[in-house]
N, C-alpha and C. Protein backbone atom coordinates (compact mmCIF):
# COMPACT_ATOMS: atom_id res chain seq x y z
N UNK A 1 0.84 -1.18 0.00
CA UNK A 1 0.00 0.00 0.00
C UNK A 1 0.89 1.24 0.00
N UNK A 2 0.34 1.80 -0.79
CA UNK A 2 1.44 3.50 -0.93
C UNK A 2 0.94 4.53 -0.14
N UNK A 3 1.04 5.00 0.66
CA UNK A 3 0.76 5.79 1.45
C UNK A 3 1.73 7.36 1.27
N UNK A 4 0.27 8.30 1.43
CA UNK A 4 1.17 9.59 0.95
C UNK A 4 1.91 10.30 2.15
N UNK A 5 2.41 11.00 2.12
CA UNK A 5 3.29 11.81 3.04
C UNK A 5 2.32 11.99 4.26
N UNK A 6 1.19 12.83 3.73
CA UNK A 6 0.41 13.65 4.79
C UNK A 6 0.14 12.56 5.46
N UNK A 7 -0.26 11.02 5.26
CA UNK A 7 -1.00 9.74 6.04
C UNK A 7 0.06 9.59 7.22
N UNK A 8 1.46 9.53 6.25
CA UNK A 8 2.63 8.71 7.24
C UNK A 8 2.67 9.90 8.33
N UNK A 9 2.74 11.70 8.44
CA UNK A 9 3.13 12.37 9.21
C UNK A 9 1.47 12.05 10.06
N UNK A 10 0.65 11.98 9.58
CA UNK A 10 -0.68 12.09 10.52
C UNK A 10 -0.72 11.04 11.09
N UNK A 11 -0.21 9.68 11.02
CA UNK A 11 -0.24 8.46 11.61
C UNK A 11 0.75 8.51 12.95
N UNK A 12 1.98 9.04 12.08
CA UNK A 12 2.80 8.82 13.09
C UNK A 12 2.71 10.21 14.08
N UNK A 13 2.18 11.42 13.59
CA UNK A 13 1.94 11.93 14.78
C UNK A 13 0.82 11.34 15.78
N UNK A 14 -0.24 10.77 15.17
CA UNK A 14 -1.04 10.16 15.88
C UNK A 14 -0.85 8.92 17.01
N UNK A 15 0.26 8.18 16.83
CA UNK A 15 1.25 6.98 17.39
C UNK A 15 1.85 7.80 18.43
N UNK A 16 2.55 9.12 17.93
CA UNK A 16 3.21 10.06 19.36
C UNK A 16 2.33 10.29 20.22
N UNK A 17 0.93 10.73 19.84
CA UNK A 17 -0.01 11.38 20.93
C UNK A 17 0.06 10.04 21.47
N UNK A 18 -0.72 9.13 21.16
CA UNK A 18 -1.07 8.14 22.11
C UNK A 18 0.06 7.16 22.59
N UNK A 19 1.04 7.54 22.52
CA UNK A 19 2.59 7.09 23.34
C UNK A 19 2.49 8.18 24.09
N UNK A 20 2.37 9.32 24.24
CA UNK A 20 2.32 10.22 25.30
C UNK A 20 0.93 9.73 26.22
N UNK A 21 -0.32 9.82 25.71
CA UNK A 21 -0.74 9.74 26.90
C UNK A 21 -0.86 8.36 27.42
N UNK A 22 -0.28 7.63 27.03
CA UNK A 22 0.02 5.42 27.55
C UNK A 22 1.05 6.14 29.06
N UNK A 23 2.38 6.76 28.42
CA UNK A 23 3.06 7.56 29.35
C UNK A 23 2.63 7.87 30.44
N UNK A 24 1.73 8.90 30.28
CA UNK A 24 0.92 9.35 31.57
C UNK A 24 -0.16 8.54 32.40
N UNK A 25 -0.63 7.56 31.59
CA UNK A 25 -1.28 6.90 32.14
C UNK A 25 -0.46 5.69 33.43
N UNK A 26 0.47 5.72 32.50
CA UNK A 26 1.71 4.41 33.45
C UNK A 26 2.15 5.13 34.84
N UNK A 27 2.02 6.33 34.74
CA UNK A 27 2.85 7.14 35.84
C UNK A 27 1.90 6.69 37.69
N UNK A 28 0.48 6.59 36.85
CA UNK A 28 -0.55 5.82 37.84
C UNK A 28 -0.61 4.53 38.21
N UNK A 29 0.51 3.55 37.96
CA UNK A 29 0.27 2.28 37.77
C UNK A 29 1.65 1.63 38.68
N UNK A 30 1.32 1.41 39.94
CA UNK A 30 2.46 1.17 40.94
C UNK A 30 2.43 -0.25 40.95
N UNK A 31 3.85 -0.85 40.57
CA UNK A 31 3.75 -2.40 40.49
C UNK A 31 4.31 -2.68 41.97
N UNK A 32 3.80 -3.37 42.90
CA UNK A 32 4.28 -4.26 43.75
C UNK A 32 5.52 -4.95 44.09
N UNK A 33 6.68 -4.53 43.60
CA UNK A 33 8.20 -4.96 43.41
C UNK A 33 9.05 -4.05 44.06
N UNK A 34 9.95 -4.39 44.34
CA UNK A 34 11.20 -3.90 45.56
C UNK A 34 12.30 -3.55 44.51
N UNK A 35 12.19 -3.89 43.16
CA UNK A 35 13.44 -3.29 42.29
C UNK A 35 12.94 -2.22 41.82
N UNK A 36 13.70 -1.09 41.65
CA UNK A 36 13.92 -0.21 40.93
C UNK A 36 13.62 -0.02 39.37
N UNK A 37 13.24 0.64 38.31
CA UNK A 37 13.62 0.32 37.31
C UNK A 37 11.82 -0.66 36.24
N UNK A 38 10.98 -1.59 36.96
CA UNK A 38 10.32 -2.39 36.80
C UNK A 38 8.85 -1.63 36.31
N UNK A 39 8.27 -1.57 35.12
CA UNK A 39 7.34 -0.93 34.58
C UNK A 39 6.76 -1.51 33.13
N UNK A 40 5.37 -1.43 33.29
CA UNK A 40 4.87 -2.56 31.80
C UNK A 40 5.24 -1.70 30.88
N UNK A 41 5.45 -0.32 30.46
CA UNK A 41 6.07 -0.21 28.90
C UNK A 41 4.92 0.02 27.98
N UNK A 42 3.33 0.33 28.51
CA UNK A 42 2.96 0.78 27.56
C UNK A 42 3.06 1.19 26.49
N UNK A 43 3.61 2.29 26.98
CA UNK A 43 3.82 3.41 25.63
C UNK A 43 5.01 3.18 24.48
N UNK A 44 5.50 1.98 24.87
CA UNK A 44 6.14 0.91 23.77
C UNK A 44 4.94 0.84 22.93
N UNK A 45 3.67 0.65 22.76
CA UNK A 45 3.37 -0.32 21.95
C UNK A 45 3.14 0.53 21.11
N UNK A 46 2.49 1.80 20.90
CA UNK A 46 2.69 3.04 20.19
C UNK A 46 4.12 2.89 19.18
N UNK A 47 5.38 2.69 19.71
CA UNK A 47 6.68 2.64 18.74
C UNK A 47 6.26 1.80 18.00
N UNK A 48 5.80 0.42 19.08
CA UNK A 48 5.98 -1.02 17.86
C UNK A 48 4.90 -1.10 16.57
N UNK A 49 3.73 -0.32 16.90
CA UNK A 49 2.86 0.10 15.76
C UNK A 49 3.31 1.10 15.08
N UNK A 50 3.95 1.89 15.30
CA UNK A 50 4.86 2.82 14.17
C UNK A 50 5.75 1.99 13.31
N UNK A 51 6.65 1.66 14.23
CA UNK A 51 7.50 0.71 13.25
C UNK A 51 6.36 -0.70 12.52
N UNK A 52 5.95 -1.23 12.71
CA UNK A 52 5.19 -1.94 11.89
C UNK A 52 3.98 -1.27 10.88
N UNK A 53 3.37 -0.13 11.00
CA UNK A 53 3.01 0.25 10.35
C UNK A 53 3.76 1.27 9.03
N UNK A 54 4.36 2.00 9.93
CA UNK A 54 4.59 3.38 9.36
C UNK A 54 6.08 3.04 9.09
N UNK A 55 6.89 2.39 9.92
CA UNK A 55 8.52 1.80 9.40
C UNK A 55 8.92 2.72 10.20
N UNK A 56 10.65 2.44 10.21
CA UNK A 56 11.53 2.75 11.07
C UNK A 56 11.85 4.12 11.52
N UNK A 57 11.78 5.02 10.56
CA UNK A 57 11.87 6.62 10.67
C UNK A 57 10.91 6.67 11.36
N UNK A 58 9.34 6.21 11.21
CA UNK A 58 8.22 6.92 11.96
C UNK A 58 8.65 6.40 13.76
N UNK A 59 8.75 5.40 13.89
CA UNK A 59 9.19 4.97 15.21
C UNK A 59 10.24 5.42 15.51
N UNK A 60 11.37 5.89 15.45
CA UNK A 60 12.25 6.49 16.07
C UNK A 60 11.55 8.13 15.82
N UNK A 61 10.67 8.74 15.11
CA UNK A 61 10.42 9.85 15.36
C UNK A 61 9.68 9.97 16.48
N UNK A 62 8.62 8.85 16.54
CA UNK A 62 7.74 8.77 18.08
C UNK A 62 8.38 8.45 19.28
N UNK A 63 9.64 7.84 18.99
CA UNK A 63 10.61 7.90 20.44
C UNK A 63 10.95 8.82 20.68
N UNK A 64 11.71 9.99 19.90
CA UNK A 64 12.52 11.00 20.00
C UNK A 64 11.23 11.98 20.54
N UNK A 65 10.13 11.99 20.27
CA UNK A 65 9.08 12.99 20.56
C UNK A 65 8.76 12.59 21.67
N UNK A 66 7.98 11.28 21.69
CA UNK A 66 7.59 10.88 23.11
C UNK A 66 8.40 10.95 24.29
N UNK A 67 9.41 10.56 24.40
CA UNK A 67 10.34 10.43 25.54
C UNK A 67 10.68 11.93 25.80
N UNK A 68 10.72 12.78 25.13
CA UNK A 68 11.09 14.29 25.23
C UNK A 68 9.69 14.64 25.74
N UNK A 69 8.89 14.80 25.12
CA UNK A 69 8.07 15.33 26.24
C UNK A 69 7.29 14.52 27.18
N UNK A 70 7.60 13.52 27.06
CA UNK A 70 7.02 12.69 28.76
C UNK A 70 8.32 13.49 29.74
N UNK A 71 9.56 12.95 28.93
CA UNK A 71 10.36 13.73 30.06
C UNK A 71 10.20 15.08 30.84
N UNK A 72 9.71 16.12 29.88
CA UNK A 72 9.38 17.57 30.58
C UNK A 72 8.07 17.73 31.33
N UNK A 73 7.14 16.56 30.77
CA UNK A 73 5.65 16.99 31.68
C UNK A 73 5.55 16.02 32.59
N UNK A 74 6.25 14.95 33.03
CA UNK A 74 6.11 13.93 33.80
C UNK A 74 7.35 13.49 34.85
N UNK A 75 8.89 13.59 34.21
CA UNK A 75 9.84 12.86 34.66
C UNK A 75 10.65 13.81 35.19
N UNK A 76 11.81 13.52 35.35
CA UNK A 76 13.11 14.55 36.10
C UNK A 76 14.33 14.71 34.74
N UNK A 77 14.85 15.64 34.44
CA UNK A 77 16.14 15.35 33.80
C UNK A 77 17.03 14.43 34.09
N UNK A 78 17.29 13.22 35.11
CA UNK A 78 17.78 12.25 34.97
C UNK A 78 16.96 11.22 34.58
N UNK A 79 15.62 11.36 34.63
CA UNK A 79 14.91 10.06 34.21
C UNK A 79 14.33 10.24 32.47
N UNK A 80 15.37 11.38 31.77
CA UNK A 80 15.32 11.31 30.43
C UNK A 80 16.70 10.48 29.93
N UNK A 81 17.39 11.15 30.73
CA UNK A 81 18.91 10.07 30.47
C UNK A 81 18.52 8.49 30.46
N UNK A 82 17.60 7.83 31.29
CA UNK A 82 17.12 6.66 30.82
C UNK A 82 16.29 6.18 30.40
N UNK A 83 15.41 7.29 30.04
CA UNK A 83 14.38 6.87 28.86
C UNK A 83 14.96 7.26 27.41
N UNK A 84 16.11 7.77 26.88
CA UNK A 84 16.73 8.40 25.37
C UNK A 84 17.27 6.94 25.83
N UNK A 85 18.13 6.46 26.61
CA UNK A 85 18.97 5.13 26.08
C UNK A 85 18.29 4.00 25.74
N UNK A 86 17.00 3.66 26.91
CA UNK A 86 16.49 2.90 26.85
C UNK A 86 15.79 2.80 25.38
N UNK A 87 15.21 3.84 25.36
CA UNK A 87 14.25 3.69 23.73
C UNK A 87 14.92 3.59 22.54
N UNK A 88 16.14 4.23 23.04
CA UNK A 88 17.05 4.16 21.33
C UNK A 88 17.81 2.85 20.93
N UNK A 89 18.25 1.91 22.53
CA UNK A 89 18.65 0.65 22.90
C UNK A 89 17.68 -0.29 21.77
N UNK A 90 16.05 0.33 22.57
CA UNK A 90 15.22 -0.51 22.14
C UNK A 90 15.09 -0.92 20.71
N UNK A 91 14.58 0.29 20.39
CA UNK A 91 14.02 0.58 19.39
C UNK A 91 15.14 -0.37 18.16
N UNK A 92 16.50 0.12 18.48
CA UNK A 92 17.52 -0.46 17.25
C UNK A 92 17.34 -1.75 17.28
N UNK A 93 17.04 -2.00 18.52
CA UNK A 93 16.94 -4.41 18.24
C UNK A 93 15.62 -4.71 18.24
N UNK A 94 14.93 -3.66 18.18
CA UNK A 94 13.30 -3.81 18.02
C UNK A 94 13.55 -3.61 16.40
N UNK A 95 14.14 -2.75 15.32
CA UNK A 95 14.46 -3.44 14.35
C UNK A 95 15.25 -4.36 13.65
N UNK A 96 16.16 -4.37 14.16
CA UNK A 96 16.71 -5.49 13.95
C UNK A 96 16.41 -6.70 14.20
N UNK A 97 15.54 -7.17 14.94
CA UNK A 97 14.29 -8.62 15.27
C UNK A 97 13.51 -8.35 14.17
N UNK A 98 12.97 -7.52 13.99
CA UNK A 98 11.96 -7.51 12.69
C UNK A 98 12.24 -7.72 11.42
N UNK A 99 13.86 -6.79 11.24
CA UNK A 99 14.35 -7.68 9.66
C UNK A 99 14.37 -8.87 9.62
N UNK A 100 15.13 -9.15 10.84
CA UNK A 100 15.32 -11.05 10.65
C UNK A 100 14.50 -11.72 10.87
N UNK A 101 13.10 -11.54 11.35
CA UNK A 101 11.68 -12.43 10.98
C UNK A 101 11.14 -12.61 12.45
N UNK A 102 11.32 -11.88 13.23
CA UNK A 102 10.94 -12.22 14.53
C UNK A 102 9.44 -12.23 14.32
N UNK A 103 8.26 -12.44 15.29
CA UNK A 103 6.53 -12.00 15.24
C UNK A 103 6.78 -10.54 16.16
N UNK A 104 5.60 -10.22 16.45
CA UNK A 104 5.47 -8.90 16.98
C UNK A 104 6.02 -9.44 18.25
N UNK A 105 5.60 -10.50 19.22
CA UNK A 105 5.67 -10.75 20.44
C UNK A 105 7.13 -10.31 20.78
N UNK A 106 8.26 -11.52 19.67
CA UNK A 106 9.54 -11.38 19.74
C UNK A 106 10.65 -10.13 19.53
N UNK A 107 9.62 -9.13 18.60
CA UNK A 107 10.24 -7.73 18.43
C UNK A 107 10.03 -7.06 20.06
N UNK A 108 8.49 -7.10 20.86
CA UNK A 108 8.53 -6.34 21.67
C UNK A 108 8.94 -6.74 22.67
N UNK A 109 9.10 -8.29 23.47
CA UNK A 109 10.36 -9.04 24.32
C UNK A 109 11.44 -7.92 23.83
N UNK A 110 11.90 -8.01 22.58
CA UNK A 110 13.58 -7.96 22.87
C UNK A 110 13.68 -6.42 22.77
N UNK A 111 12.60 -5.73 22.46
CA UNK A 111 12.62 -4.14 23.13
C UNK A 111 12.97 -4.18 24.61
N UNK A 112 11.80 -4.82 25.37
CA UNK A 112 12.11 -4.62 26.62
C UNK A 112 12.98 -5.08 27.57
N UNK A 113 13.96 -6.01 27.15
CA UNK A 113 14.82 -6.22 27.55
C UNK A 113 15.91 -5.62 27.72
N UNK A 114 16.08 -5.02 26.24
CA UNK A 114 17.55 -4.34 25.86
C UNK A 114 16.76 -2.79 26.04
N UNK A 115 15.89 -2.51 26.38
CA UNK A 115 15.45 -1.16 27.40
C UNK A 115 15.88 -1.42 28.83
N UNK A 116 15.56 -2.17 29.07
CA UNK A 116 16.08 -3.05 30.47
C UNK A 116 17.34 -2.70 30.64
N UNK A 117 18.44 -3.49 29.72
CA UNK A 117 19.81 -3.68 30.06
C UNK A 117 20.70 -1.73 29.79
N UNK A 118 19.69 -1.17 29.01
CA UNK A 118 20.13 0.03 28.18
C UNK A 118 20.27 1.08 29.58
N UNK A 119 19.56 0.71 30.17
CA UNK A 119 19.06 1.58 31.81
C UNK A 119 19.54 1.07 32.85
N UNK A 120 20.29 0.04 32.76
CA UNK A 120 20.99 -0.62 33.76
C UNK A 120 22.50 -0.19 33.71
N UNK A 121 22.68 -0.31 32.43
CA UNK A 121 24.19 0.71 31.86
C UNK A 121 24.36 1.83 32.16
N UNK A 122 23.16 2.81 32.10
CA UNK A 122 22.99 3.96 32.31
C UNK A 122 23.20 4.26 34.30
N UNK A 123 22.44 3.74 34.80
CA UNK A 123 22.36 3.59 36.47
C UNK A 123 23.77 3.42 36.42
N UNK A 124 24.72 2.53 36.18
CA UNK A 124 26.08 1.84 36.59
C UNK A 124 27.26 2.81 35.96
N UNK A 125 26.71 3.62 35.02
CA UNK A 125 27.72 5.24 35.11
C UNK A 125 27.62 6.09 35.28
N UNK A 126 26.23 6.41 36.06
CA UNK A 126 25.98 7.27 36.97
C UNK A 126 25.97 7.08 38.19
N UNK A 127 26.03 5.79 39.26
CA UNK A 127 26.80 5.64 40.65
C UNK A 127 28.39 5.31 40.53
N UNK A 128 28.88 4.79 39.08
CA UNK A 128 29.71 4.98 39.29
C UNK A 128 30.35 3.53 39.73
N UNK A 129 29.25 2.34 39.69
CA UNK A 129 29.39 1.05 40.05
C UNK A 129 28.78 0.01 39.61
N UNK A 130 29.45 -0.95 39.06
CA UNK A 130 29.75 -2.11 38.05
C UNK A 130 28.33 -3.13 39.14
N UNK A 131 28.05 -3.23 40.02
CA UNK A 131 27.28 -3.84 41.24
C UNK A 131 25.50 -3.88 40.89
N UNK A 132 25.76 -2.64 39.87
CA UNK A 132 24.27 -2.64 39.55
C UNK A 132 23.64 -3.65 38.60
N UNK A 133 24.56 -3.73 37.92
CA UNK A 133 24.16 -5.22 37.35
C UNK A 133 23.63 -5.93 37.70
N UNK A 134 23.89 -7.05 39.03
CA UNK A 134 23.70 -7.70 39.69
C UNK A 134 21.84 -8.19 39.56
N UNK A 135 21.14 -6.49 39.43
CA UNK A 135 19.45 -6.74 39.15
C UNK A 135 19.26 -6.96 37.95
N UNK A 136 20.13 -7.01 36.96
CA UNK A 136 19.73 -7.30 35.57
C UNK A 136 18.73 -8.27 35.32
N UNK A 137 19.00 -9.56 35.88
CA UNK A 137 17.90 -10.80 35.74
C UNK A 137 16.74 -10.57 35.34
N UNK A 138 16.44 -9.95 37.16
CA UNK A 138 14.79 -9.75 37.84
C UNK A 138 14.80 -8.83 36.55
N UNK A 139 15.52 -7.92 36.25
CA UNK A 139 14.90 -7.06 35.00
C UNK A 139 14.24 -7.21 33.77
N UNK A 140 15.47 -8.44 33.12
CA UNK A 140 15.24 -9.36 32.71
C UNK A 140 13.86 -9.84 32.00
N UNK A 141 13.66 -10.36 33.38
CA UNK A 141 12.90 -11.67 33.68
C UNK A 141 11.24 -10.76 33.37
N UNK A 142 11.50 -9.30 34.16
CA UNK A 142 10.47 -8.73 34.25
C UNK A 142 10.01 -7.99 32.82
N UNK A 143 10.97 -8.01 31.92
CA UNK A 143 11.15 -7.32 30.45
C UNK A 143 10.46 -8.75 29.66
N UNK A 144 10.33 -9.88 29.73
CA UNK A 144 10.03 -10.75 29.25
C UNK A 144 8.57 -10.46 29.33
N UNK A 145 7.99 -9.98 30.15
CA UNK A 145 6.55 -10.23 30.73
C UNK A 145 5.85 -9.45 30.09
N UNK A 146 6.62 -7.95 30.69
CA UNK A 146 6.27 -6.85 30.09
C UNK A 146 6.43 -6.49 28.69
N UNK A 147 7.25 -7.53 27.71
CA UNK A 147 7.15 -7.48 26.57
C UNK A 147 5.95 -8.55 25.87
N UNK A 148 5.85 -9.15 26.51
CA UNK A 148 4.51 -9.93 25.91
C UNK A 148 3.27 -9.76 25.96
N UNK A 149 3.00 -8.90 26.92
CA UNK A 149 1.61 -7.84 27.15
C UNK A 149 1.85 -6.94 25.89
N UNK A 150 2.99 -6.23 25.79
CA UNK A 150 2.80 -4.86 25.05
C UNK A 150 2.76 -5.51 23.53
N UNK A 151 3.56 -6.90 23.39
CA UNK A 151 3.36 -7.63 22.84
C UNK A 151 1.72 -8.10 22.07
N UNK A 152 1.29 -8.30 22.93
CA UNK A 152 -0.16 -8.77 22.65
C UNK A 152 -0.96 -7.40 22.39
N UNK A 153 -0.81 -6.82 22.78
CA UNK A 153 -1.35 -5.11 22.50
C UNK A 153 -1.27 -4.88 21.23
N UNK A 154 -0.20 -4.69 20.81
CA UNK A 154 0.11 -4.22 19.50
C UNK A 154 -0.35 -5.01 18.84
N UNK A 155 0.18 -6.68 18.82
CA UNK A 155 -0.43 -7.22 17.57
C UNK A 155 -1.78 -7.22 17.66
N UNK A 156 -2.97 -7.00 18.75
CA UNK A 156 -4.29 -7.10 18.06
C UNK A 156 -4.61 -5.30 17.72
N UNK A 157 -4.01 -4.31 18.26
CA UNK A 157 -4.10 -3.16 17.73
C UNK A 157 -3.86 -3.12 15.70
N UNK A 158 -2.56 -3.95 16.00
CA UNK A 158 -1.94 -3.89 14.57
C UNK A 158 -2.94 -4.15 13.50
N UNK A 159 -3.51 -5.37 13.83
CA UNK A 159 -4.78 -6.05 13.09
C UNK A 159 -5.76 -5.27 12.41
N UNK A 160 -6.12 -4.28 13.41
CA UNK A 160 -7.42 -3.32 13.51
C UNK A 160 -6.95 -2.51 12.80
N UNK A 161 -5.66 -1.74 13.20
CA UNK A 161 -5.22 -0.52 12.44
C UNK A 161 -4.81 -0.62 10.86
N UNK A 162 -4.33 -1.96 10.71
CA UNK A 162 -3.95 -1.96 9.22
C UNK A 162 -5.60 -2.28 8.23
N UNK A 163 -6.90 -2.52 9.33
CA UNK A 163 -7.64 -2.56 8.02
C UNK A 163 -8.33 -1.22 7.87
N UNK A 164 -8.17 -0.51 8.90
CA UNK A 164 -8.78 0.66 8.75
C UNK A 164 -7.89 1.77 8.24
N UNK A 165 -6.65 1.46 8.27
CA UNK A 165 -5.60 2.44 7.31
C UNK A 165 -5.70 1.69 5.49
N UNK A 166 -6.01 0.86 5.40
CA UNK A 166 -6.49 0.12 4.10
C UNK A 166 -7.95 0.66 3.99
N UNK A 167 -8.70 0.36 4.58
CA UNK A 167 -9.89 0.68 4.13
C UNK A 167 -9.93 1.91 4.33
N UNK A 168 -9.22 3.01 4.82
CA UNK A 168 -9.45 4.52 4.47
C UNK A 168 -8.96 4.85 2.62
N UNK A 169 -7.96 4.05 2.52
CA UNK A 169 -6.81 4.19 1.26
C UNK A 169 -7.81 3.76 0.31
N UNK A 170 -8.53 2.50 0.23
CA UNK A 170 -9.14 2.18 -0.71
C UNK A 170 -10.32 3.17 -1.29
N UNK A 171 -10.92 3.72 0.15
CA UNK A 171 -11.99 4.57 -0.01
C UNK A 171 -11.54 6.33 -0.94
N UNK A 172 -10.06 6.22 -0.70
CA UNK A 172 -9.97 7.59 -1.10
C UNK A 172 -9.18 7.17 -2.71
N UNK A 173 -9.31 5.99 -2.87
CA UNK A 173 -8.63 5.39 -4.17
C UNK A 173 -10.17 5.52 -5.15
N UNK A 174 -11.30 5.05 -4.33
CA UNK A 174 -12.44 4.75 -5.34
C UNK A 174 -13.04 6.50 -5.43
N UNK A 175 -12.75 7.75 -4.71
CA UNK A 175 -12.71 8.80 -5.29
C UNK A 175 -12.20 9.43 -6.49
N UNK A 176 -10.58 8.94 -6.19
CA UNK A 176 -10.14 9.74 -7.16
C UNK A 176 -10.41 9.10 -8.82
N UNK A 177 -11.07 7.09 -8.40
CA UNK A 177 -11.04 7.24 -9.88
C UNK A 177 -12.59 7.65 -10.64
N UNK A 178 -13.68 7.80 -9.20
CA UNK A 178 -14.99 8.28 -10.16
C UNK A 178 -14.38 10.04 -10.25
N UNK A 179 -13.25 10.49 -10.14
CA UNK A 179 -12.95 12.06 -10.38
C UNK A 179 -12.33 11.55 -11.64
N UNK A 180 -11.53 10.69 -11.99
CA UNK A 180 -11.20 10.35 -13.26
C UNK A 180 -12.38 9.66 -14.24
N UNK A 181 -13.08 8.97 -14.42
CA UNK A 181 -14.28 8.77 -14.75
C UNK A 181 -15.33 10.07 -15.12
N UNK A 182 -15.61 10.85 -14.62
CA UNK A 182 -16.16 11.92 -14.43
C UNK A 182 -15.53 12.68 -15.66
N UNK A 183 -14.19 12.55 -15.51
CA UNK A 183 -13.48 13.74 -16.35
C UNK A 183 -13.44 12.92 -17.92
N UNK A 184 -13.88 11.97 -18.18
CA UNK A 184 -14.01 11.53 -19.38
C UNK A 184 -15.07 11.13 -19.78
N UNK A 185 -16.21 12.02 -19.34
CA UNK A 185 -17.46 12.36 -19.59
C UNK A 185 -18.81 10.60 -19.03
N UNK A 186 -17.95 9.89 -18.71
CA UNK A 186 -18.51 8.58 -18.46
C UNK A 186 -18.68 8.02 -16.96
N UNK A 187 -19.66 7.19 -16.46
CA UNK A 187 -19.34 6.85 -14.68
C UNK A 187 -18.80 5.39 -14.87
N UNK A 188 -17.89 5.47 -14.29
CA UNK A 188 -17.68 3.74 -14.00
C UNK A 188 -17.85 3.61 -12.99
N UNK A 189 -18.56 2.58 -12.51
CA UNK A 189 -18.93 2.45 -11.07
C UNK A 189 -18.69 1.11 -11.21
């Protein structure tokens, strides 16, 4: 499907809004865990429908937007330092799973993991100590989970969205050709 400019910027701005407010919505959502760091990732699933819909530029544009302003209306200037690594971590092996044939599940696992490990790097050169590691696992373990929810999100979002971005395209396809029809004095219907 060919999609014109104005679709891809209106889609993918549309993917930013609602990665921003998944964002805000998560900020309400206190998980029960003693580690640091541990959060479902909503507003992942917003990227992973960019990148599956709209491709790789549109998803790294909705990271670079989203994480910037969740950071100013929600977070601290250090908790942008690990949301830019984490998402950009992500995002690169969130495509790179997808060239090589991963399903959606396996693209958004290995987002949240290597968001996981991307923020664990980040913590360990900012105390200044190799020790932080040590929670990687539970992170891990907890990026597995949280990637298979956001996982399951997207792909039945994905479903929905690609027939209604098709069935908008088709609808504005069967315009332009009764405008061509029209113009050669005849209706084809």
């Amino acid at each position: 499907m060919m999609r014109s400019r104005t679709e891809l910027i209106t889609q993918t701005a549309a993917f930013t809004a609602a990665g921003l407010v998944l964002s805000y919505l998560e900020t309400f959502i206190v998980l029960p865990v003693s580690v640091p760091g541990i959060r479902i990732g909503l507003a992942n699933v917003s990227t992973i429908l960019a990148l599956y819909l709209c491709g790789p530029l549109s998803a790294l544009t909705v990271t670079l937007i989203r994480v910037s302003l969740a950071s100013v209306l929600f977070q601290t200037p250090v908790s942008f330092m690990y949301s830019i690594a984490g998402g950009l971590v992500s995002l690169a092996g969130m495509i790179v799973c997808r060239r090589t044939g991963f399903s959606v599940y396996g693209v958004s696992v290995s987002g949240a993991v290597l968001h996981n490990f991307s923020q664990v790097c980040v913590a360990a050169m900012l105390i200044g100590n190799s020790y932080i590691f040590s929670i990687f696992p539970v992170l891990a373990g907890a990026g597995v989970g949280a990637g298979l929810l956001t996982g399951l999100c997207a792909s039945v979002l994905q479903k929905r969205l690609e027939y209604i971005f098709n069935r908008s395209h088709y609808k504005e396809m069967d315009r332009d050709n009764d405008r061509i029809s029209e113009g050669n004095g005849r209706r084809d219907i």
